[in-house]
Each structure stands twice: as structure tokens, then as C-alpha cells.
C-alpha atoms as a PDB file:
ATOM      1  CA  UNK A   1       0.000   0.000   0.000  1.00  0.00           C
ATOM      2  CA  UNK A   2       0.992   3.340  -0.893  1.00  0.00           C
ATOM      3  CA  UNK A   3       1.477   5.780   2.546  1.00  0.00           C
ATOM      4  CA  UNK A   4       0.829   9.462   1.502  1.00  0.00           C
ATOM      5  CA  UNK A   5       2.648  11.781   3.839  1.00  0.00           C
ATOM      6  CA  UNK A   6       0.309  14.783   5.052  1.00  0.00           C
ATOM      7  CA  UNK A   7       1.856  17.770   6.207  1.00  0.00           C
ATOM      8  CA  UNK A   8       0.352  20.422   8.244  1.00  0.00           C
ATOM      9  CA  UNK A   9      -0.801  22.812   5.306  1.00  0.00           C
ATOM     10  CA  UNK A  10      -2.888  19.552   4.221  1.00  0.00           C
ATOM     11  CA  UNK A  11      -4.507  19.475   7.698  1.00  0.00           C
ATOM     12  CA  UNK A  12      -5.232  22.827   8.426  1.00  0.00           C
ATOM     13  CA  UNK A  13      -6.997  23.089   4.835  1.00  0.00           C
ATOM     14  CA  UNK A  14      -8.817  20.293   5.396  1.00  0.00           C
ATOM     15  CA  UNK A  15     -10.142  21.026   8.748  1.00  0.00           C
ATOM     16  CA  UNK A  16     -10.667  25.056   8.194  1.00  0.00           C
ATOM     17  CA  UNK A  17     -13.499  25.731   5.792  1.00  0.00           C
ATOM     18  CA  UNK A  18     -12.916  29.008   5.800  1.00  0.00           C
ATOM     19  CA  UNK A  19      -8.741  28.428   4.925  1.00  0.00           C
ATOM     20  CA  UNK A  20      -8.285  29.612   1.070  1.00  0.00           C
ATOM     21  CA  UNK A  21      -7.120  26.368   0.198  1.00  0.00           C
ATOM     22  CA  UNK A  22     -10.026  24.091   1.965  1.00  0.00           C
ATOM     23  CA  UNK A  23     -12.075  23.205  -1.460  1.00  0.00           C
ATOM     24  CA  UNK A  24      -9.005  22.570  -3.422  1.00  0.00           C
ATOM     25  CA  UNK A  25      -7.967  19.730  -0.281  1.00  0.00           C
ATOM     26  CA  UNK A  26     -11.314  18.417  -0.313  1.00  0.00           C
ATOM     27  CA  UNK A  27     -11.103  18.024  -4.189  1.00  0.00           C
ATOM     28  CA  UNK A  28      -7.871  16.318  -4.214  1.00  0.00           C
ATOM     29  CA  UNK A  29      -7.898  12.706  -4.629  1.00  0.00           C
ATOM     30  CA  UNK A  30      -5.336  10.243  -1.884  1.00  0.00           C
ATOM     31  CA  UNK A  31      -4.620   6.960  -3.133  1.00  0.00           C
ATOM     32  CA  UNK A  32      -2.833   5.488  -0.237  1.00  0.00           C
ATOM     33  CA  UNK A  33      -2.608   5.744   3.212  1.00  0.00           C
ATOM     34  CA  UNK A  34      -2.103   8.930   4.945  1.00  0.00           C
ATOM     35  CA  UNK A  35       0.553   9.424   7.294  1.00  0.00           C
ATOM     36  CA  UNK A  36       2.092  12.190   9.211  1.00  0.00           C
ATOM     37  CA  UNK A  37       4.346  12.910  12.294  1.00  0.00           C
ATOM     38  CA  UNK A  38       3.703  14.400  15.805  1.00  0.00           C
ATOM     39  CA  UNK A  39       5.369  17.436  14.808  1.00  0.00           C
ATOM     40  CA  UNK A  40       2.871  18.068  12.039  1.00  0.00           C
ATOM     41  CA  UNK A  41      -0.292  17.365  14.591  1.00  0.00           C
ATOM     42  CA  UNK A  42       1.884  19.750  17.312  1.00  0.00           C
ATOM     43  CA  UNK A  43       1.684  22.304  14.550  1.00  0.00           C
ATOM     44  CA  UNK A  44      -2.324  21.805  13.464  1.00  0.00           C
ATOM     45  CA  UNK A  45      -3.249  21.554  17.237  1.00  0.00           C
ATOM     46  CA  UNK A  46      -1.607  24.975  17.326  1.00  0.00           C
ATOM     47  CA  UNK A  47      -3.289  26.219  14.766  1.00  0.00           C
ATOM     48  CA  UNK A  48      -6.748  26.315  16.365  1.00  0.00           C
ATOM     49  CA  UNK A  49      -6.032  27.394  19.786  1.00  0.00           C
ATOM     50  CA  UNK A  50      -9.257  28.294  20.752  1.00  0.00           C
ATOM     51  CA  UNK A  51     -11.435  25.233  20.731  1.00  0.00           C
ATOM     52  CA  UNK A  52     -15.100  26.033  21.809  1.00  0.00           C
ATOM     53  CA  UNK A  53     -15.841  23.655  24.765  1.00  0.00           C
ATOM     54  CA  UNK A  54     -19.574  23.027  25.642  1.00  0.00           C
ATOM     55  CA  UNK A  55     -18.978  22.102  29.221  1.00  0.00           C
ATOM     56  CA  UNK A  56     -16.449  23.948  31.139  1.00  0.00           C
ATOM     57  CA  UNK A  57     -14.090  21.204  33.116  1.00  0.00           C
ATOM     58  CA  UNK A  58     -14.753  20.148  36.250  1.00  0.00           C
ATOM     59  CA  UNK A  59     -13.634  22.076  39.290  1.00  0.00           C
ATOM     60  CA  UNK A  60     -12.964  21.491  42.880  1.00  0.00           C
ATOM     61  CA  UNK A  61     -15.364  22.737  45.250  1.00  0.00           C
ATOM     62  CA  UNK A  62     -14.614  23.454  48.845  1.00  0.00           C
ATOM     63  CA  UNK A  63     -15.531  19.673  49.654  1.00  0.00           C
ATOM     64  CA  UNK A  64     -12.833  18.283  47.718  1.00  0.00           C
ATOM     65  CA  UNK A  65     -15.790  17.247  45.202  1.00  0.00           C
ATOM     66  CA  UNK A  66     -15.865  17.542  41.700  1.00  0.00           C
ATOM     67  CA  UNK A  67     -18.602  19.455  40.013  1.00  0.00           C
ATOM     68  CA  UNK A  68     -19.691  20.523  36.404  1.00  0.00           C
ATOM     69  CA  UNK A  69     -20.909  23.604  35.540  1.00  0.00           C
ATOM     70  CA  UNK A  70     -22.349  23.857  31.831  1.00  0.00           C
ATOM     71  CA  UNK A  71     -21.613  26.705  29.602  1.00  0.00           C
ATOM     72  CA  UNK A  72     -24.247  29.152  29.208  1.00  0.00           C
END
């Protein structure tokens, strides 16, 4: 099998519909298997540093219990 190697341009395309290259990544055919490295996902994860979050994480009350508070 054929391994494809991804970079992070190819990620952040593809997961950014509003990036100026997203349709052309979505139009491009892969024949093989993708592949990448950790560096490249370091570099996509910093891409989008804001990731919306529908429940905040849990914090520690007084008690020494955990609680969840949703976002409102």
C-alpha cells in the first residue's frame, strides 16, 4: 500500500473551511494511506487554539468534590 505523507498545510486546509485552500484539499484525490508525524499534529493543534468547549471542566469545590458547571 501506498502511505501518503500529510503535512500540516494539508490538515489545516482540510479542517478550516474558511482556509483559502479548503475546497481545493477536499477536491484532491489520496490513493494510499495517509501518514504524518507528531510534529505536524503539534503544529495543526496549534493552529486552532481556541477550541469552543460546551462544558467547562470540572472544578474542585470546597468539599474536595468535583462538580460541572455547563456553559451558558
Amino acid at each position: 500500500m501506498t502511505e501518503v505523507f500529510a503535512d500540516s498545510f494539508y490538515w489545516i486546509a482540510l479542517l478550516n473551511p474558511t482556509d483559502a485552500f479548503h475546497d481545493t484539499v477536499l477536491g484532491t484525490p489520496v490513493s494510499g494511506r495517509i501518514v504524518t508525524s507528531l510534529a505536524v499534529q503539534l503544529e495543526v493543534l496549534d493552529a486552532f487554539p481556541r477550541i469552543p468547549r460546551c462544558v467547562q471542566p470540572p472544578s474542585v469545590s470546597g468539599s474536595g468534590r468535583r462538580t460541572i458547571r455547563k456553559s451558558q
